[in-house]
Structure formats: structure tokens, C-alpha cells
C-alpha atoms as a PDB file:
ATOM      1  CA  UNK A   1      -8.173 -12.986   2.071  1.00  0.00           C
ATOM      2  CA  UNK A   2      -5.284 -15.520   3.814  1.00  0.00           C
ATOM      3  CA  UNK A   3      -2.029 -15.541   2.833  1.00  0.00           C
ATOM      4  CA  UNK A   4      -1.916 -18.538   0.625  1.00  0.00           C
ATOM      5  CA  UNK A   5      -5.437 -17.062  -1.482  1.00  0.00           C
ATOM      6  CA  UNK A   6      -2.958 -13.898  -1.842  1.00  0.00           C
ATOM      7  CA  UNK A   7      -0.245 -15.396  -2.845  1.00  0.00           C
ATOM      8  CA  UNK A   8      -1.822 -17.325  -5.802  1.00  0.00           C
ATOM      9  CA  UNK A   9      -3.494 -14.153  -6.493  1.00  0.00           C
ATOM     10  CA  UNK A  10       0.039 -12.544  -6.661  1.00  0.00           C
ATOM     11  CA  UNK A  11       1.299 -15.261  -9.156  1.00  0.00           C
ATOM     12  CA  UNK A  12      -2.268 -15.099 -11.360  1.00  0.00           C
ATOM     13  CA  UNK A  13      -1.308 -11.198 -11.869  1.00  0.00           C
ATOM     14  CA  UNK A  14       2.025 -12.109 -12.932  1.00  0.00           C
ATOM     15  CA  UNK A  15       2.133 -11.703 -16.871  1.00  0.00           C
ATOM     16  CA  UNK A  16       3.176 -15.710 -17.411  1.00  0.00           C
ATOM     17  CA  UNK A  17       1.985 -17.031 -13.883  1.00  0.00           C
ATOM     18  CA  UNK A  18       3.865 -19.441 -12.416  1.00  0.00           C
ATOM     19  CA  UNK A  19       6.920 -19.987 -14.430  1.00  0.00           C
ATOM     20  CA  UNK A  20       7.192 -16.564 -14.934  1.00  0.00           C
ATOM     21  CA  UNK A  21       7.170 -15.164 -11.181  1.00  0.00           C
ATOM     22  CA  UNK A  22       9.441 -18.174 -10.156  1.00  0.00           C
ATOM     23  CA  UNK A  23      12.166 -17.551 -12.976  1.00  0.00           C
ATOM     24  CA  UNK A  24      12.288 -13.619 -11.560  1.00  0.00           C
ATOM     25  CA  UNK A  25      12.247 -14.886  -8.450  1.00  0.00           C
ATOM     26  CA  UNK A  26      15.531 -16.966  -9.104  1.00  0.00           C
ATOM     27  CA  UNK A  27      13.735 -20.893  -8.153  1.00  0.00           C
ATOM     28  CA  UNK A  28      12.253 -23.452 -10.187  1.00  0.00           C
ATOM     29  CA  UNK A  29       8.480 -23.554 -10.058  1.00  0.00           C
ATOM     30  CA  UNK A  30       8.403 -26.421  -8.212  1.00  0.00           C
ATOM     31  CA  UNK A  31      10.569 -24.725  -5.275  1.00  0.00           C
ATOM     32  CA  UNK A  32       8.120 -22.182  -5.464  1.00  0.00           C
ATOM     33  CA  UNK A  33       4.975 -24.230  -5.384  1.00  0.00           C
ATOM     34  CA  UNK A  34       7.033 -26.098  -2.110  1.00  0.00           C
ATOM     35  CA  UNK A  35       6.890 -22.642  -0.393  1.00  0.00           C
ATOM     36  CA  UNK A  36       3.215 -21.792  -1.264  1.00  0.00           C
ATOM     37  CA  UNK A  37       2.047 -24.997  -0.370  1.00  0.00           C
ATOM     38  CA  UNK A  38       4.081 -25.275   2.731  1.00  0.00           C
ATOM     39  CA  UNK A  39       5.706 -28.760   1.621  1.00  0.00           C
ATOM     40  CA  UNK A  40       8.942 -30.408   2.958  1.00  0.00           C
ATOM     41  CA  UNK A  41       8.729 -27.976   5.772  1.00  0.00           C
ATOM     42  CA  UNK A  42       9.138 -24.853   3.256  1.00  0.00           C
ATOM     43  CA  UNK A  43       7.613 -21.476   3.608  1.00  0.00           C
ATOM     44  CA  UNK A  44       7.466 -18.886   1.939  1.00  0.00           C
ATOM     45  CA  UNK A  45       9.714 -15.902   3.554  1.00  0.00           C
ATOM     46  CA  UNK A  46       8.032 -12.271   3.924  1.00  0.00           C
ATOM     47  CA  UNK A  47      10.839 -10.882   1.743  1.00  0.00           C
ATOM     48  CA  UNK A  48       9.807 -13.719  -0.886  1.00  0.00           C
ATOM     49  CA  UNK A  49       6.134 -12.525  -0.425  1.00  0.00           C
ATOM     50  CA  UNK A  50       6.736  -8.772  -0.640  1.00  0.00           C
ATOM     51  CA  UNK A  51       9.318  -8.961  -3.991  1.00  0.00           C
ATOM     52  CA  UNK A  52       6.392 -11.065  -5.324  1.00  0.00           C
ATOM     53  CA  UNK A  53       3.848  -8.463  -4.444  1.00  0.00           C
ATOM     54  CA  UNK A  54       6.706  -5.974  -5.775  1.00  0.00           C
ATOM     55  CA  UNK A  55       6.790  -7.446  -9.286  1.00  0.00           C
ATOM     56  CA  UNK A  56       2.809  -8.141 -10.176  1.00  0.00           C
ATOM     57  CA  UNK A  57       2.312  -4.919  -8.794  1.00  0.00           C
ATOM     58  CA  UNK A  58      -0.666  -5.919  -7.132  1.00  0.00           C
ATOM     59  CA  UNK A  59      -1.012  -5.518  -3.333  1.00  0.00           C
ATOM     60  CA  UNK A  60      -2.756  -9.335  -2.096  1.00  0.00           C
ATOM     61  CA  UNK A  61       0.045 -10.034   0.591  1.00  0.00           C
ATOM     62  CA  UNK A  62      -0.307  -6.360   1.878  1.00  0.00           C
ATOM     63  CA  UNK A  63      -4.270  -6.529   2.220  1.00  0.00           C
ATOM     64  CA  UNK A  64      -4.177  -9.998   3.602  1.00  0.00           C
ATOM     65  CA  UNK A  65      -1.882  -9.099   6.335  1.00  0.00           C
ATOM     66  CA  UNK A  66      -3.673  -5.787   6.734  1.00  0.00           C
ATOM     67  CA  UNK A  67      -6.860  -8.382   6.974  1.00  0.00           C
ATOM     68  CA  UNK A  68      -5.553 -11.006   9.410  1.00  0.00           C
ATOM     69  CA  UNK A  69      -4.211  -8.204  11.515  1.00  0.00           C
ATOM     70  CA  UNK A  70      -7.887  -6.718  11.785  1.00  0.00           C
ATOM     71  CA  UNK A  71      -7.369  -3.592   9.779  1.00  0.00           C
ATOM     72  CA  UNK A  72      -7.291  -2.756   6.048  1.00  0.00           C
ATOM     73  CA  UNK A  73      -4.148  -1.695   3.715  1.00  0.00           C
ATOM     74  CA  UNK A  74      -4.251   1.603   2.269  1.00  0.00           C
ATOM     75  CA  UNK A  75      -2.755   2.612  -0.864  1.00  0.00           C
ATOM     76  CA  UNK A  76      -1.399   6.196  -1.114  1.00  0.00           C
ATOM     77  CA  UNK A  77      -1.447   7.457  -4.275  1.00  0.00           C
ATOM     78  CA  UNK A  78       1.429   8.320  -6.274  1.00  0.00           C
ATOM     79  CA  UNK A  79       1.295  11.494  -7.425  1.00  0.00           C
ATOM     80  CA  UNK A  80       3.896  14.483  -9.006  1.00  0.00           C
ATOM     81  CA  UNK A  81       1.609  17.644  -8.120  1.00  0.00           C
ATOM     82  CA  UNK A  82      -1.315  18.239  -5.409  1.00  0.00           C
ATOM     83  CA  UNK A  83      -3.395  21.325  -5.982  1.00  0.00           C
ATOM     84  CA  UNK A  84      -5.655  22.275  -2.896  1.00  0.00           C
ATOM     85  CA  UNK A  85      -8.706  22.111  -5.734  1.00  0.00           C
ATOM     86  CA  UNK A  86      -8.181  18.608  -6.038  1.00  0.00           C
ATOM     87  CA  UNK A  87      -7.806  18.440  -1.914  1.00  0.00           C
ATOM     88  CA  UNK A  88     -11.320  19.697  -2.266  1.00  0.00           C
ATOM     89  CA  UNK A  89     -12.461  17.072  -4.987  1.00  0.00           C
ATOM     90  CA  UNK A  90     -11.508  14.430  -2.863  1.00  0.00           C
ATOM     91  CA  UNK A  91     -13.458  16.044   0.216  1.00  0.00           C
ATOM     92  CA  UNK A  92     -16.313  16.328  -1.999  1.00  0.00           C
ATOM     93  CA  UNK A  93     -16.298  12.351  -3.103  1.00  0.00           C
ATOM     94  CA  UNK A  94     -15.845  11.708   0.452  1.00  0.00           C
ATOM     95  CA  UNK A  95     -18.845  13.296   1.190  1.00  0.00           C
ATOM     96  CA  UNK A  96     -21.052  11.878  -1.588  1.00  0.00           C
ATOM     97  CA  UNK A  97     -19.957   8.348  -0.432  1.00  0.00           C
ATOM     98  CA  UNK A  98     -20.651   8.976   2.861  1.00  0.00           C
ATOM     99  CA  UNK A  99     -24.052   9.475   1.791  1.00  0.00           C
ATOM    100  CA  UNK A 100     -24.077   6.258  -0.156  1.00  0.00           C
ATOM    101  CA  UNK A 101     -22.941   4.564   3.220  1.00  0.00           C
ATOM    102  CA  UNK A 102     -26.149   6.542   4.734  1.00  0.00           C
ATOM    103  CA  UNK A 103     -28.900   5.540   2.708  1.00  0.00           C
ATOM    104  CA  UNK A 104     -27.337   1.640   2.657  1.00  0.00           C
ATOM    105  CA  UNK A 105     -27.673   1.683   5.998  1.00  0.00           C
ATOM    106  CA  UNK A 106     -31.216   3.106   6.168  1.00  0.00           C
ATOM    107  CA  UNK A 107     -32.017   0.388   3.470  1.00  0.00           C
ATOM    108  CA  UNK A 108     -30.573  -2.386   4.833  1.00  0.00           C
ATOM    109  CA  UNK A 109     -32.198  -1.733   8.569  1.00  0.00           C
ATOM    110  CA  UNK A 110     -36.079  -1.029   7.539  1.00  0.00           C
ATOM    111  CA  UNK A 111     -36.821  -4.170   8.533  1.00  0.00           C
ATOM    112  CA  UNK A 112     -34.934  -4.246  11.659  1.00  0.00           C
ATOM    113  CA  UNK A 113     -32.065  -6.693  10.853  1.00  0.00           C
ATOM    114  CA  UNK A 114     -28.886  -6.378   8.325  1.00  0.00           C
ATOM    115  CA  UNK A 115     -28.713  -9.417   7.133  1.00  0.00           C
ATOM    116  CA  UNK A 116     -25.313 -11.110   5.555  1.00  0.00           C
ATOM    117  CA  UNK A 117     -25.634  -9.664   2.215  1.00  0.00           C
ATOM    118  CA  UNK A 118     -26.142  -5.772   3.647  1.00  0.00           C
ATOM    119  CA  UNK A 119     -23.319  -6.438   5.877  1.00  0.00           C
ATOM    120  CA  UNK A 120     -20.907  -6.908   3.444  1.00  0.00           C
ATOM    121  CA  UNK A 121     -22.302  -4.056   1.515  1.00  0.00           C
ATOM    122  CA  UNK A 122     -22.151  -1.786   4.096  1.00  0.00           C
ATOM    123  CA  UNK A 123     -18.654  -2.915   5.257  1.00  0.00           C
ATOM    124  CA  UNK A 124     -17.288  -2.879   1.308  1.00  0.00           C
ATOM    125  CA  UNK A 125     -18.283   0.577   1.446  1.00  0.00           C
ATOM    126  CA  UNK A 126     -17.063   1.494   4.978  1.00  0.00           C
ATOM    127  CA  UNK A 127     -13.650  -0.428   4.049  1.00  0.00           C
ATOM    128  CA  UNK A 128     -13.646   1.655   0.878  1.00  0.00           C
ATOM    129  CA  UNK A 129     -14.520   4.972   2.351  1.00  0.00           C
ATOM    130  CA  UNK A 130     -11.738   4.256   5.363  1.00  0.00           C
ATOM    131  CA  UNK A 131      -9.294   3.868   2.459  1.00  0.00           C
ATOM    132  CA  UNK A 132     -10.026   7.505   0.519  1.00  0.00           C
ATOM    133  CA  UNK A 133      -9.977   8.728   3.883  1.00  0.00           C
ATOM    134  CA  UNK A 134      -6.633   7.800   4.259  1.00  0.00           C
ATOM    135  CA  UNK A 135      -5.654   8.965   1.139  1.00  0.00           C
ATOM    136  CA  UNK A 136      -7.291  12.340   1.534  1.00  0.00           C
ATOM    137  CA  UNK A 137      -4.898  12.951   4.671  1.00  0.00           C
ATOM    138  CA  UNK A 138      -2.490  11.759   2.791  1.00  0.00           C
ATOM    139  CA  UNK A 139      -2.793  14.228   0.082  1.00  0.00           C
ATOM    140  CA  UNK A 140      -3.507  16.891   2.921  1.00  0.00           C
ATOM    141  CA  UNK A 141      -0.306  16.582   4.673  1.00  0.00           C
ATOM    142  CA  UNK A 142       1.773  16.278   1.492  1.00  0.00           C
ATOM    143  CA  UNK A 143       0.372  20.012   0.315  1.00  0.00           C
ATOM    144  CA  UNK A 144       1.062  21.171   4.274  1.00  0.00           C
ATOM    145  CA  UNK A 145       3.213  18.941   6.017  1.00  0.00           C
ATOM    146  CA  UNK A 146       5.713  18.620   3.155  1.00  0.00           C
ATOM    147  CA  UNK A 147       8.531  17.479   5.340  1.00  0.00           C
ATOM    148  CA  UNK A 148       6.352  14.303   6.672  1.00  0.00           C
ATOM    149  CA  UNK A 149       6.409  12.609   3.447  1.00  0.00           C
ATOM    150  CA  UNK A 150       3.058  10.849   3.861  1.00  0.00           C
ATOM    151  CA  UNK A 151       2.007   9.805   0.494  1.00  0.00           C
ATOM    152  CA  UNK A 152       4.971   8.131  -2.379  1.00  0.00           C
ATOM    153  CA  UNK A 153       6.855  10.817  -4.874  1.00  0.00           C
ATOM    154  CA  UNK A 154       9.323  10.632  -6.475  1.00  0.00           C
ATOM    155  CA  UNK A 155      12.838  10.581  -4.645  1.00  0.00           C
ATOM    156  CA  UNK A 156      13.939  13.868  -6.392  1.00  0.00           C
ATOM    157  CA  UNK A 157      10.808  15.686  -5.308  1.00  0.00           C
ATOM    158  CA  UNK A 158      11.318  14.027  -1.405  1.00  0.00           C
ATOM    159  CA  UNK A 159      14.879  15.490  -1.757  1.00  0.00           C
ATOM    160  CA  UNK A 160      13.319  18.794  -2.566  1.00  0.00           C
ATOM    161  CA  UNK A 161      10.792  18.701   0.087  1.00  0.00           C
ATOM    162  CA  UNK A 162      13.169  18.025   2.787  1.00  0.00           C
ATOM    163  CA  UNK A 163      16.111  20.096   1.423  1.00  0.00           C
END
């Protein structure tokens, strides 16, 4: 996704779109549309882009800069309490998609050549399994690492954590 794709995104998410996003931004719609667009020499500033991303609640800008930077964003989870049984869980959907991934692959190289479609199959799924990854050590650290602070709580619990 490029920037400009994520930033209409953003807006679209944005309970009353346009208007809406450029009122609680503090412009007019049309200053707004300047910076999107890129007219009269405007752009739109990161901070702009990130307190956009901040009130849809949606993460576009972050995965399109995760994108055009050749990675992929991750999202840790925001959570109160980790249990090591639900440690496990995770392991155990991380192994079940890894299968998935598996027999994709087998499927989509019988005849000797992944084609476009099976590509982004299989790279949906790797992109998706790289993310729960992430989150899994995430989650792992937070239970035994708790000073690292790896994964979003809430700032009493952080204060807590790190005495």
C-alpha cells in the first residue's frame, strides 16, 4: 500500500471521513486534501500522518511505511493479563498455520511453477504468520522479561513491572 492509498484509507475509517478527520485535525478539508494530494507544494507531515492514524485507529500509514521499507508492521496486542496457557495457545495456532503455509506450498508447486495468484497466497500467509510470530515473542517476553516492556499495557501495570 503507498502512502497516499493509506492515507485515504485513514480518512475512509474516520467515523465522518473527510470533514470529520480535518475538523480534529484543526484545518479545513480543503487544507487537508492540499496535503494528501501534494498541491501548492503541501505535504502532509509524519506527525499529521501518525495523529491521523492515531484517531481512526487503524494502522494504513504504519503498514505502508513498514511496506515501502521492505518489511511488515506488527501489531502487539494489548493485553491486562498473560497466562503461560495462552503462551501455549498461541504456539499451537502457530503451528497449525504453519501447516496451512505447508500444504499451500505443496499445492501451489505440483506443477512446477507458483504462479501470481499462489504467490500472493503464500506470501498473505507468510506475512500473516511473521506477524503472530511477533506477537507470540511479544507475549513471551512480557510473562519473562517483564522489565523489557515488549508488548502495550497499561502505564500503571509498566510502572509495576519496572518498580
Amino acid at each position: 500500500m503507498e502512502l497516499r492509498q493509506a492515507y485515504l484509507s485513514t480518512i475512509r475509517a474516520f467515523s465522518g471521513g473527510w470533514d470529520a478527520i480535518a475538523a480534529a485535525l484543526g484545518m479545513s478539508r480543503d487544507a487537508l486534501e492540499n496535503r494528501i494530494y501534494e498541491r501548492k507544494g503541501q505535504r502532509l507531515h509524519v506527525e499529521t500522518a501518525m495523529q491521523m492514524q492515531k484517531f481512526s485507529g487503524k494502522t494504513f500509514f504504519a503498514e505502508a511505511i513498514a511496506t515501502a521499507s521492505g518489511g511488515t508492521f506488527v501489531s502487539l496486542p494489548h493485553i491486562d493479563v498473560i497466562e503461560n496457557d495462552s503462551i501455549q495457545s498461541k504456539f499451537n495456532e502457530t503451528y497449525s498455520e504453519l501447516g496451512l503455509l505447508f500444504n499451500t506450498f505443496v499445492a501451489a508447486s505440483e506443477d512446477g511453477v507458483i504462479d501470481e495468484k499462489e504467490r500472493a497466497q503464500l506470501m498473505a500467509l507468510g506475512e500473516d504468520m511473521h506477524r503472530k510470530t511477533e506477537q507470540l515473542l511479544g507475549l513471551m517476553f512480557k510473562v519473562y522479561c517483564p522489565k523489557t516492556n515488549t508488548i502495550k499495557t497499561p502505564q500503571w501495570r509498566r510502572e509495576i513491572a519496572n518498580g
